[in-house]
N, C-alpha and C. Protein backbone atom coordinates (compact mmCIF):
# COMPACT_ATOMS: atom_id res chain seq x y z
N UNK A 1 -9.38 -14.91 -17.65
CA UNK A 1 -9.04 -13.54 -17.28
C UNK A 1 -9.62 -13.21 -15.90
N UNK A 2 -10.79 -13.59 -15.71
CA UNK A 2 -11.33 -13.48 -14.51
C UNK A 2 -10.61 -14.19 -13.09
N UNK A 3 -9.94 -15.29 -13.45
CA UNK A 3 -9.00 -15.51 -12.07
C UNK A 3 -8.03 -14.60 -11.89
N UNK A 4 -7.59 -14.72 -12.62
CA UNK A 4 -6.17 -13.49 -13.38
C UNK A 4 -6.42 -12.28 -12.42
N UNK A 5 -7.29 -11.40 -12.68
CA UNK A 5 -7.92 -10.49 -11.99
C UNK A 5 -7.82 -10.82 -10.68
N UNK A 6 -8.53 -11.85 -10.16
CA UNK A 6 -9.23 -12.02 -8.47
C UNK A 6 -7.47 -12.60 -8.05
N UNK A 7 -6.83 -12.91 -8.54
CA UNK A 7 -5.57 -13.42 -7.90
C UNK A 7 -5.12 -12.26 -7.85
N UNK A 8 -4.53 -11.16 -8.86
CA UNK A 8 -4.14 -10.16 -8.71
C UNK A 8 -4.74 -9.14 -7.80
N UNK A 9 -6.28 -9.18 -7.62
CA UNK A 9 -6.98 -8.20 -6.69
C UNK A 9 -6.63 -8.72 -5.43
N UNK A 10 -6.43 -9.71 -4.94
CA UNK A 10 -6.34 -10.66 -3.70
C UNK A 10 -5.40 -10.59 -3.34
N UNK A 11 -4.53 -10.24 -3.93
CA UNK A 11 -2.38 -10.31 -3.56
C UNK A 11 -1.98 -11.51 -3.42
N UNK A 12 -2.59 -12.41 -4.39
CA UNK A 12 -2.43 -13.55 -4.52
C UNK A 12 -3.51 -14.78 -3.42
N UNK A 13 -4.30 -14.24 -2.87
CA UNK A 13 -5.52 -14.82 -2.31
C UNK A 13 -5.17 -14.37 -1.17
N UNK A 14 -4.23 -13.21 -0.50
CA UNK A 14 -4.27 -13.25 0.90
C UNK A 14 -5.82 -12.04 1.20
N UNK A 15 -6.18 -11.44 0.44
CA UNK A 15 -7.27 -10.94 0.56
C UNK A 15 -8.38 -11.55 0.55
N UNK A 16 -8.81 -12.54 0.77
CA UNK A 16 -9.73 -13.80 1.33
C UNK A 16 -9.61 -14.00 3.21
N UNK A 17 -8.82 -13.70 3.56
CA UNK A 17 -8.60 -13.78 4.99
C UNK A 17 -10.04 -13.41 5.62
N UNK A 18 -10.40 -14.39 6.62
CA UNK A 18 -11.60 -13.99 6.81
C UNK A 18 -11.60 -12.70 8.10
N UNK A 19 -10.63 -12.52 8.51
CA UNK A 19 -10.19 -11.25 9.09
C UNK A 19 -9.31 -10.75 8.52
N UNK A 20 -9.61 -8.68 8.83
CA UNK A 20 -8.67 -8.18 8.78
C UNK A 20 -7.40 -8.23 7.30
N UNK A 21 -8.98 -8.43 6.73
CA UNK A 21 -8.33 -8.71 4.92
C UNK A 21 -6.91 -8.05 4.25
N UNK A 22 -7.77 -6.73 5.14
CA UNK A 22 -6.14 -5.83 4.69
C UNK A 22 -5.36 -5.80 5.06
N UNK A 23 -5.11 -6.25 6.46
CA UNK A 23 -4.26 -6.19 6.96
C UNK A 23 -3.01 -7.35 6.51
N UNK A 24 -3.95 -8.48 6.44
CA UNK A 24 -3.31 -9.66 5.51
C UNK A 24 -2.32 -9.00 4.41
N UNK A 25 -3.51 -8.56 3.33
CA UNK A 25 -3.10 -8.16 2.37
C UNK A 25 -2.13 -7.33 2.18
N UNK A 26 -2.13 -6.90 3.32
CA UNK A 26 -0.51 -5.56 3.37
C UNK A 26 0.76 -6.53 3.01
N UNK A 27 0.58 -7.64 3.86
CA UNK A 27 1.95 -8.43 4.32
C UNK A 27 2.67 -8.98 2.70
N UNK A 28 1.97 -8.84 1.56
CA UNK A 28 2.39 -8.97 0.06
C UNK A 28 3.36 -7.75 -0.18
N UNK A 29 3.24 -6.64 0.68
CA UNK A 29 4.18 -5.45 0.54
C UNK A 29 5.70 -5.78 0.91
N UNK A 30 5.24 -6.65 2.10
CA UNK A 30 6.67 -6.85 2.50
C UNK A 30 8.04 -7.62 1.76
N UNK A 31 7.37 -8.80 1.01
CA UNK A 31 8.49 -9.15 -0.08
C UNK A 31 8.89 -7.87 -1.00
N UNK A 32 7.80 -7.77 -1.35
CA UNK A 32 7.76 -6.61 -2.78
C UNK A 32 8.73 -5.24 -2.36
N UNK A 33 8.55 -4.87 -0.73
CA UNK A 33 9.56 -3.75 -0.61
C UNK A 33 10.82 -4.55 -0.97
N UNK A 34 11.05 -5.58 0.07
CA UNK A 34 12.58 -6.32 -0.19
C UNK A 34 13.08 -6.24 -1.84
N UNK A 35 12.01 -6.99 -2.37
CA UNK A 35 12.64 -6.82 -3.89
C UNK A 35 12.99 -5.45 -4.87
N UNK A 36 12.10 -4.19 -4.80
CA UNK A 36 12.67 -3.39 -5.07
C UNK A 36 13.40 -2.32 -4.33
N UNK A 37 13.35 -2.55 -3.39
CA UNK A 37 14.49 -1.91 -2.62
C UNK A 37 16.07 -1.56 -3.12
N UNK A 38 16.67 -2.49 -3.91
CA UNK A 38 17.64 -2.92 -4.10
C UNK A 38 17.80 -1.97 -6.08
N UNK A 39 16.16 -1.66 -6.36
CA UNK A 39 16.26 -1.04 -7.65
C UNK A 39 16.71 0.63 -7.31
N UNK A 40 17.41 0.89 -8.79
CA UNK A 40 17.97 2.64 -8.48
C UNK A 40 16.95 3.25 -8.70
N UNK A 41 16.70 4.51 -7.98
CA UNK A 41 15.03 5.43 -7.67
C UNK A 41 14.80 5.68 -8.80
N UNK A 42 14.64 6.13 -9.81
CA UNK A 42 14.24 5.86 -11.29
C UNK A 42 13.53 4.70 -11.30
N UNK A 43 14.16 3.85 -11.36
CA UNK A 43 13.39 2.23 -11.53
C UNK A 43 12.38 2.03 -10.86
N UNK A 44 13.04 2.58 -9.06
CA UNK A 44 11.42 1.72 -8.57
C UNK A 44 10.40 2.95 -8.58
N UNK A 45 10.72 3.97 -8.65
CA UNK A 45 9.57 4.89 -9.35
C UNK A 45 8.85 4.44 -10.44
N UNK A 46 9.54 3.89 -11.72
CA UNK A 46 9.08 3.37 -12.83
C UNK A 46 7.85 2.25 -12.73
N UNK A 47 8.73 1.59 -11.63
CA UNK A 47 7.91 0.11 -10.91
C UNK A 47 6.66 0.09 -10.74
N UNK A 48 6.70 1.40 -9.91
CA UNK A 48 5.39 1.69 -8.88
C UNK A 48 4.44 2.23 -9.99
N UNK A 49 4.69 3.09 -10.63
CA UNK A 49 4.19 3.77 -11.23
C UNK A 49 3.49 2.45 -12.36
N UNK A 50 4.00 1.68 -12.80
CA UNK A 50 3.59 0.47 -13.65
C UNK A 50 2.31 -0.25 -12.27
N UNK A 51 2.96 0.03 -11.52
CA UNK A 51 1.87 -1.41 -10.36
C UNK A 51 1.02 -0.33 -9.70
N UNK A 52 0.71 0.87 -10.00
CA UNK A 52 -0.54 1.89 -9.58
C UNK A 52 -1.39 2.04 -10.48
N UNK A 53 -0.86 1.95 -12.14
CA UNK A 53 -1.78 1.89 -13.38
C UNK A 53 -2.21 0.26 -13.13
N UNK A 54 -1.48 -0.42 -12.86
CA UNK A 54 -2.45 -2.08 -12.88
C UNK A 54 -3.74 -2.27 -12.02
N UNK A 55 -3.04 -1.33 -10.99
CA UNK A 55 -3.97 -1.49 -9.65
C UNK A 55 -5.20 -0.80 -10.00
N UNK A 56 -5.19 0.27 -10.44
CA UNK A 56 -6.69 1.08 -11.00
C UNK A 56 -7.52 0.22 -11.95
N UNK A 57 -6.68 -0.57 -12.65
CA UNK A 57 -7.34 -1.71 -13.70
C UNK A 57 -8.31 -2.48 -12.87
N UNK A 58 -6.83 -3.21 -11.95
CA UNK A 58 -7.24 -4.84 -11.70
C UNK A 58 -8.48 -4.57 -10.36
N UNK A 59 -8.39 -3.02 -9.57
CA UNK A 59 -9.47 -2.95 -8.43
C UNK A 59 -10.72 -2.63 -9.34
N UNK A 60 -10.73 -1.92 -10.13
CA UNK A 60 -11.79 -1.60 -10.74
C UNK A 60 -12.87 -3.02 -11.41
N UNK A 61 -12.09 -3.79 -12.33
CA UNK A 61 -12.72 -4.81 -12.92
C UNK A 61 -12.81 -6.31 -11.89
N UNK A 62 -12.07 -6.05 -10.77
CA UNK A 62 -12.24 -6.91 -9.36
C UNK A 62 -13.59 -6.40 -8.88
N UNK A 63 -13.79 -5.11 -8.52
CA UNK A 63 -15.41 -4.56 -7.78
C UNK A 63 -16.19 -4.81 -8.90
N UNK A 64 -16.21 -4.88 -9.96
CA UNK A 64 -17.17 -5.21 -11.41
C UNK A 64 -17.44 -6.88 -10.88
N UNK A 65 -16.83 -7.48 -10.91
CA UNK A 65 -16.72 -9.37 -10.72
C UNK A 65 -17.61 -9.65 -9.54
N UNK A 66 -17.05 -8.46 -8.12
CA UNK A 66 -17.74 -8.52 -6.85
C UNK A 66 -18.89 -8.24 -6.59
N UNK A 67 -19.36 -7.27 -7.81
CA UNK A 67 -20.23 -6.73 -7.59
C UNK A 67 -20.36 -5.87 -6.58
N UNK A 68 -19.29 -4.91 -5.91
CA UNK A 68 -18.94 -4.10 -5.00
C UNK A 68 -17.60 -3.10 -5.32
N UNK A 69 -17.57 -2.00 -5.55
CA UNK A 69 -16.41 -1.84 -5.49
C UNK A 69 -14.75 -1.92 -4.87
N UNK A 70 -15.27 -1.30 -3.89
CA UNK A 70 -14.48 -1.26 -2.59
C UNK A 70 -14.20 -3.20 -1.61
N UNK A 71 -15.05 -3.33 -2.42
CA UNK A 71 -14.87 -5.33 -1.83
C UNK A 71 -13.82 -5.63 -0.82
N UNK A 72 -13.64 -5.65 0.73
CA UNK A 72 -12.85 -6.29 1.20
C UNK A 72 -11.51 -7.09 0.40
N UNK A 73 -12.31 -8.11 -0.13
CA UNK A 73 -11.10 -9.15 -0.98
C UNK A 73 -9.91 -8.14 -1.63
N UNK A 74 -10.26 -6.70 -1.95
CA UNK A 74 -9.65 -6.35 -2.83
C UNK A 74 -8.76 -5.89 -2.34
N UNK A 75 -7.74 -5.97 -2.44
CA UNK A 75 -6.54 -5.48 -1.25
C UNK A 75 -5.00 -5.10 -2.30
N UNK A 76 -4.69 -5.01 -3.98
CA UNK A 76 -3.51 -5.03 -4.25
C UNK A 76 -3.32 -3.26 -3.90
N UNK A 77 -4.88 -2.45 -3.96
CA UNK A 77 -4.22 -1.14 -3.04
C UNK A 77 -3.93 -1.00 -1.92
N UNK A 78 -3.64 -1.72 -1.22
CA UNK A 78 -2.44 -2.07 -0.14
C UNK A 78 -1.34 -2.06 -0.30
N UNK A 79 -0.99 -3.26 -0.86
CA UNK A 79 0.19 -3.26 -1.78
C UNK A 79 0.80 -1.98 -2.38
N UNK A 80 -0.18 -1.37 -3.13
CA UNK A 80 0.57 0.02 -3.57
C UNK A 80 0.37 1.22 -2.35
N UNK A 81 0.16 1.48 -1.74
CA UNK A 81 0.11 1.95 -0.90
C UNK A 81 1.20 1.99 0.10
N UNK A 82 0.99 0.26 0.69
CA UNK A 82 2.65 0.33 1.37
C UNK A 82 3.53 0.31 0.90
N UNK A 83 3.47 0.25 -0.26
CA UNK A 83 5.12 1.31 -1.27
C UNK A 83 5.20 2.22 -1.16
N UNK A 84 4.10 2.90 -1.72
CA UNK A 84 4.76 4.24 -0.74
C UNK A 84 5.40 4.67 -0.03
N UNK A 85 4.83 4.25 1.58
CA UNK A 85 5.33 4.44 2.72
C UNK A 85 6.69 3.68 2.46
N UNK A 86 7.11 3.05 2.10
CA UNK A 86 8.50 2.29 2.08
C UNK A 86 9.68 2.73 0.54
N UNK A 87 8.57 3.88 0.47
CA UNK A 87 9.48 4.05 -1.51
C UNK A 87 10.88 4.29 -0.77
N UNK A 88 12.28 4.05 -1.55
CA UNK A 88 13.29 4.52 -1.68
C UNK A 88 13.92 4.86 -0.41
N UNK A 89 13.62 3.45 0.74
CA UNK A 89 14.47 3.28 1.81
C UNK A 89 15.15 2.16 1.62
N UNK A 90 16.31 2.13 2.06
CA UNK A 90 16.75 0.68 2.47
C UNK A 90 15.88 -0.50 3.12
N UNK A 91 15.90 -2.03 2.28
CA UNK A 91 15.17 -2.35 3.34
C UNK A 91 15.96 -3.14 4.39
N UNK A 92 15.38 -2.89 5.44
CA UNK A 92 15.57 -3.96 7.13
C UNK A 92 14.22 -4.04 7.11
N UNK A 93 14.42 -4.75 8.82
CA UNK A 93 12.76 -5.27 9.43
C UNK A 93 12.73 -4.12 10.12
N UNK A 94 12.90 -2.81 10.41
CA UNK A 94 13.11 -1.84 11.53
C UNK A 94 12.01 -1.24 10.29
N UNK A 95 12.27 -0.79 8.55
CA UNK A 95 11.62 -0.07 8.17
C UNK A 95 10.51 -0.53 7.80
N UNK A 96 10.93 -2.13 6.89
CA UNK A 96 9.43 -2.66 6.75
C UNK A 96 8.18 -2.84 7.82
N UNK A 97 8.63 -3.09 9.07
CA UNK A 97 7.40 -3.48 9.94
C UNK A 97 7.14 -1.83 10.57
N UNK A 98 8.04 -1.07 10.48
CA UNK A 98 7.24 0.16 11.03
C UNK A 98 6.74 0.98 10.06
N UNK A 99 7.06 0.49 8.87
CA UNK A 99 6.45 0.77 8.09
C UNK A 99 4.87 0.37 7.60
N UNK A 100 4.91 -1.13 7.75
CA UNK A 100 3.95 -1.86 7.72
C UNK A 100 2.90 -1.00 8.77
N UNK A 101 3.36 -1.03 10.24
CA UNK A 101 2.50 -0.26 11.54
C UNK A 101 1.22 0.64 10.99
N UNK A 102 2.84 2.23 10.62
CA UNK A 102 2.01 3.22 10.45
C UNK A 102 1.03 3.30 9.04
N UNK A 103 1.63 2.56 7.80
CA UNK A 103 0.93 2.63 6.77
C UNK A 103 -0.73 1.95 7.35
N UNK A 104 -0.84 0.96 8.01
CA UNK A 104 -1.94 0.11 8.20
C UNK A 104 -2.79 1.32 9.47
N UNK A 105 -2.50 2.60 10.13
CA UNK A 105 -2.39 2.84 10.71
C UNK A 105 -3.27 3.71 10.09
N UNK A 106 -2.96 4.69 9.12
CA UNK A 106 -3.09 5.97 8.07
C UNK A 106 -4.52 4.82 7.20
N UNK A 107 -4.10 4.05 6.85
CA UNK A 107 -5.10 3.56 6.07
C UNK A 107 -6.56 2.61 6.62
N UNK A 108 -6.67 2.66 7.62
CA UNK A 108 -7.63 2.66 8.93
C UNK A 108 -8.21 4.43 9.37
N UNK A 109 -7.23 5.00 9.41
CA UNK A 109 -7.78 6.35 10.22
C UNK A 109 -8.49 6.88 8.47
N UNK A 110 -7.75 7.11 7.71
CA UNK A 110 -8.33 7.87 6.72
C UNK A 110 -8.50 9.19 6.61
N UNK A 111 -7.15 9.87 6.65
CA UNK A 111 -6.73 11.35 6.94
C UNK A 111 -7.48 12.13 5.71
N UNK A 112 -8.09 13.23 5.65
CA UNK A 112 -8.33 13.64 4.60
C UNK A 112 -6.86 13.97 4.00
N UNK A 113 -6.97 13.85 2.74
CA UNK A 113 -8.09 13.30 1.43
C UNK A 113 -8.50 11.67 1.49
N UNK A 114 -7.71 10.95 1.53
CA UNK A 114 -8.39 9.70 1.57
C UNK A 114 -9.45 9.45 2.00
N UNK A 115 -9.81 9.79 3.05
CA UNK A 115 -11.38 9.73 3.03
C UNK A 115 -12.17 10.27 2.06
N UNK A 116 -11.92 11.45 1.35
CA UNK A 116 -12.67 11.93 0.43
C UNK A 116 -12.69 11.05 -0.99
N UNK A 117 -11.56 10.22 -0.93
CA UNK A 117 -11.72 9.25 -2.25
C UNK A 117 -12.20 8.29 -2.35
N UNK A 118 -12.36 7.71 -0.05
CA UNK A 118 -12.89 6.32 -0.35
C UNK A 118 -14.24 6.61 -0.06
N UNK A 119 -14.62 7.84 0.25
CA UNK A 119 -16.28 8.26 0.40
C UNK A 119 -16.58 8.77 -1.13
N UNK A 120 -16.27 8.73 -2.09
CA UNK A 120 -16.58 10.11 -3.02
C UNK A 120 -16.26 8.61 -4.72
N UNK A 121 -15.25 8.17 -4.83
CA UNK A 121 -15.13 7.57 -5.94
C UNK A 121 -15.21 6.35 -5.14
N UNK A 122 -16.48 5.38 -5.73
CA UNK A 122 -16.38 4.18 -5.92
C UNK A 122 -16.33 3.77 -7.13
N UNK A 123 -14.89 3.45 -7.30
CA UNK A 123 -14.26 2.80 -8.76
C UNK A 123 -12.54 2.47 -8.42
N UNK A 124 -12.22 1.94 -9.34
CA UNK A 124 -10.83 1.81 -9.23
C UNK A 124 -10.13 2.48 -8.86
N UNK A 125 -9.94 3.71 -9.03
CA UNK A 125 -8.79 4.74 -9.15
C UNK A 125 -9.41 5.38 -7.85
N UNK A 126 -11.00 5.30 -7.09
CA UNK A 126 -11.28 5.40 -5.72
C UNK A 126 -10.44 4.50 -4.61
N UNK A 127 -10.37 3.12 -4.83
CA UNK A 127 -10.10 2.20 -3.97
C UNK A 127 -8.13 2.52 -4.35
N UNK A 128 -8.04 2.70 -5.13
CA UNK A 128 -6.77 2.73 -4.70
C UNK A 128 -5.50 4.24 -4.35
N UNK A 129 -6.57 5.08 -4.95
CA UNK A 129 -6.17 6.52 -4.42
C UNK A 129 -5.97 6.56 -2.59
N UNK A 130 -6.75 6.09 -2.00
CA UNK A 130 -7.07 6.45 -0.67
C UNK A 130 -5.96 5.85 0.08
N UNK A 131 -5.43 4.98 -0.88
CA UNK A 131 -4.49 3.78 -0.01
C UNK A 131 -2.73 4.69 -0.14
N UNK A 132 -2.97 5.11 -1.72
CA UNK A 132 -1.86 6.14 -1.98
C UNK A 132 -1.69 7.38 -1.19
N UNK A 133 -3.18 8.23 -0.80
CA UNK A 133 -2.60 8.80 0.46
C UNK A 133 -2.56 8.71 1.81
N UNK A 134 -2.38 7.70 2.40
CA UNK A 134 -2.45 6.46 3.73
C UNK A 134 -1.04 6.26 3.34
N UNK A 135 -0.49 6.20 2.35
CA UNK A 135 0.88 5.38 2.04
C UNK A 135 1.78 6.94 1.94
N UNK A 136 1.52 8.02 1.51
CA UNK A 136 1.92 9.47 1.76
C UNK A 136 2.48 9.46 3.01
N UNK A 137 1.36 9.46 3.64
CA UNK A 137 1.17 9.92 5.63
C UNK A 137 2.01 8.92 6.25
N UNK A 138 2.21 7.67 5.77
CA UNK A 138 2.75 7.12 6.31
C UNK A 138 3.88 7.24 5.67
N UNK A 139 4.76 7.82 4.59
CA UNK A 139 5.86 8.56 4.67
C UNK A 139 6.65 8.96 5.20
N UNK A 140 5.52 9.84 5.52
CA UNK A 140 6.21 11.07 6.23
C UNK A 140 6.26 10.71 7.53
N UNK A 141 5.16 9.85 8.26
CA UNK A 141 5.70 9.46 9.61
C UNK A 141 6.79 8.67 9.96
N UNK A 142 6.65 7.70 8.80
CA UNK A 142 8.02 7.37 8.97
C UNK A 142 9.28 7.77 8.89
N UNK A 143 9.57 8.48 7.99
CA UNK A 143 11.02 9.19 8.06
C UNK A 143 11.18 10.23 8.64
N UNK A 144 9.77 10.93 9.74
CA UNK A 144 10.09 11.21 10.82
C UNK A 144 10.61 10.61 11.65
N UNK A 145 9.81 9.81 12.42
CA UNK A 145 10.23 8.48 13.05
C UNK A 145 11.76 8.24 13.04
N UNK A 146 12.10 7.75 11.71
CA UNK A 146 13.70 7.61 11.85
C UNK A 146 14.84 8.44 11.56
N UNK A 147 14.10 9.90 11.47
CA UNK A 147 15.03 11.03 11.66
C UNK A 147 15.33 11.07 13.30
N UNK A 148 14.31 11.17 14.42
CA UNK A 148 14.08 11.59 15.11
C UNK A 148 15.23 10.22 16.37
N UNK A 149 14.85 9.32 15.72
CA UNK A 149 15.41 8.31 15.96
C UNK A 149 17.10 8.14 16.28
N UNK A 150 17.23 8.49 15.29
CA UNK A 150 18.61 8.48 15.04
C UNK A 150 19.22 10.14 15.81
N UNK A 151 18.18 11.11 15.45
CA UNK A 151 18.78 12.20 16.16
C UNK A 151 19.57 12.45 17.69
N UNK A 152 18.09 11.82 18.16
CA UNK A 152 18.14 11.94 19.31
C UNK A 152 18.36 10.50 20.17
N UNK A 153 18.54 9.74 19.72
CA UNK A 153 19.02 8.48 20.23
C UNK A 153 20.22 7.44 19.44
N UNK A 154 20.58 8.48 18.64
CA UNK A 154 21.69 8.08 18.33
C UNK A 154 22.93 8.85 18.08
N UNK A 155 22.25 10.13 18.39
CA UNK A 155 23.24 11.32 18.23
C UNK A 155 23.85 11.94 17.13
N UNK A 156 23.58 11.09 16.39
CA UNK A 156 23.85 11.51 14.73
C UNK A 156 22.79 12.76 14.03
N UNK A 157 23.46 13.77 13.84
CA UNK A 157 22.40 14.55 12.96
C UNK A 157 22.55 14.91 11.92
């Protein structure tokens, strides 16, 4: 059970990177948007919602193993996080990587509240709350972004 865990906390070991763990660890988002992308919004709501209850599990009993909560290695709130930012778009490489950008972007700066979750709960549902609102912000910047995009440089409104 204990690998089980550290594979799942790791996004499959890319959270071992000896740099920039998370950033690694984001790049597990990018299949995962591709694949549910293609599910009807019900579903990948359903999805997420299944892989945000795992994630509170698997970060929590990952910082128990680490003996840290918040542990670098631990990165599948990344993963849920940059779902977020990517819920219920089409995918291309235009949304995933600017998506990828700003989510990694929001979850570095640490807009309140996220800061208040990754300063305030060290536990599971700490480490991966903060990433959920990093993955919010980066939402909304994004489908600014490609409102604005298209508005005004493509003329379409």
């Amino acid at each position: 059970m204990r690998r089980f865990v550290l594979c799942l906390a790791s996004n499959a070991g890319l959270g071992y990177s000896p740099i920039a763990s998370g950033t690694v660890g984001t790049l597990a988002g990018i299949p995962a948007f591709y694949l549910m992308a293609t599910l009807p919004a019900p579903l990948y709501i359903l999805t997420w919602c299944a892989l945000l209850c795992l994630s509170f599990w698997v970060a929590g009993a990952a910082g128990h193993i680490y003996g840290e909560a918040d542990d670098g290695r631990i990165v599948i709130d990344e993963l849920v996080g940059y779902l977020v930012t990517v819920a219920l778009l089409p995918f291309s490489w235009t949304n995933a990587l600017l998506g990828f950008v700003l989510f990694r972007i929001f979850d570095i700066v640490k807009p309140a509240p996220a800061s208040w979750f990754d300063r305030r709960m060290k536990n599971g549902y700490g480490v991966v709350l903060d990433d959920v609102v990093a993955g919010l912000y980066g939402a909304l910047a994004l489908r600014l972004g490609l409102f604005l995009w298209t508005f005004f440089l493509e003329g379409r409104a």
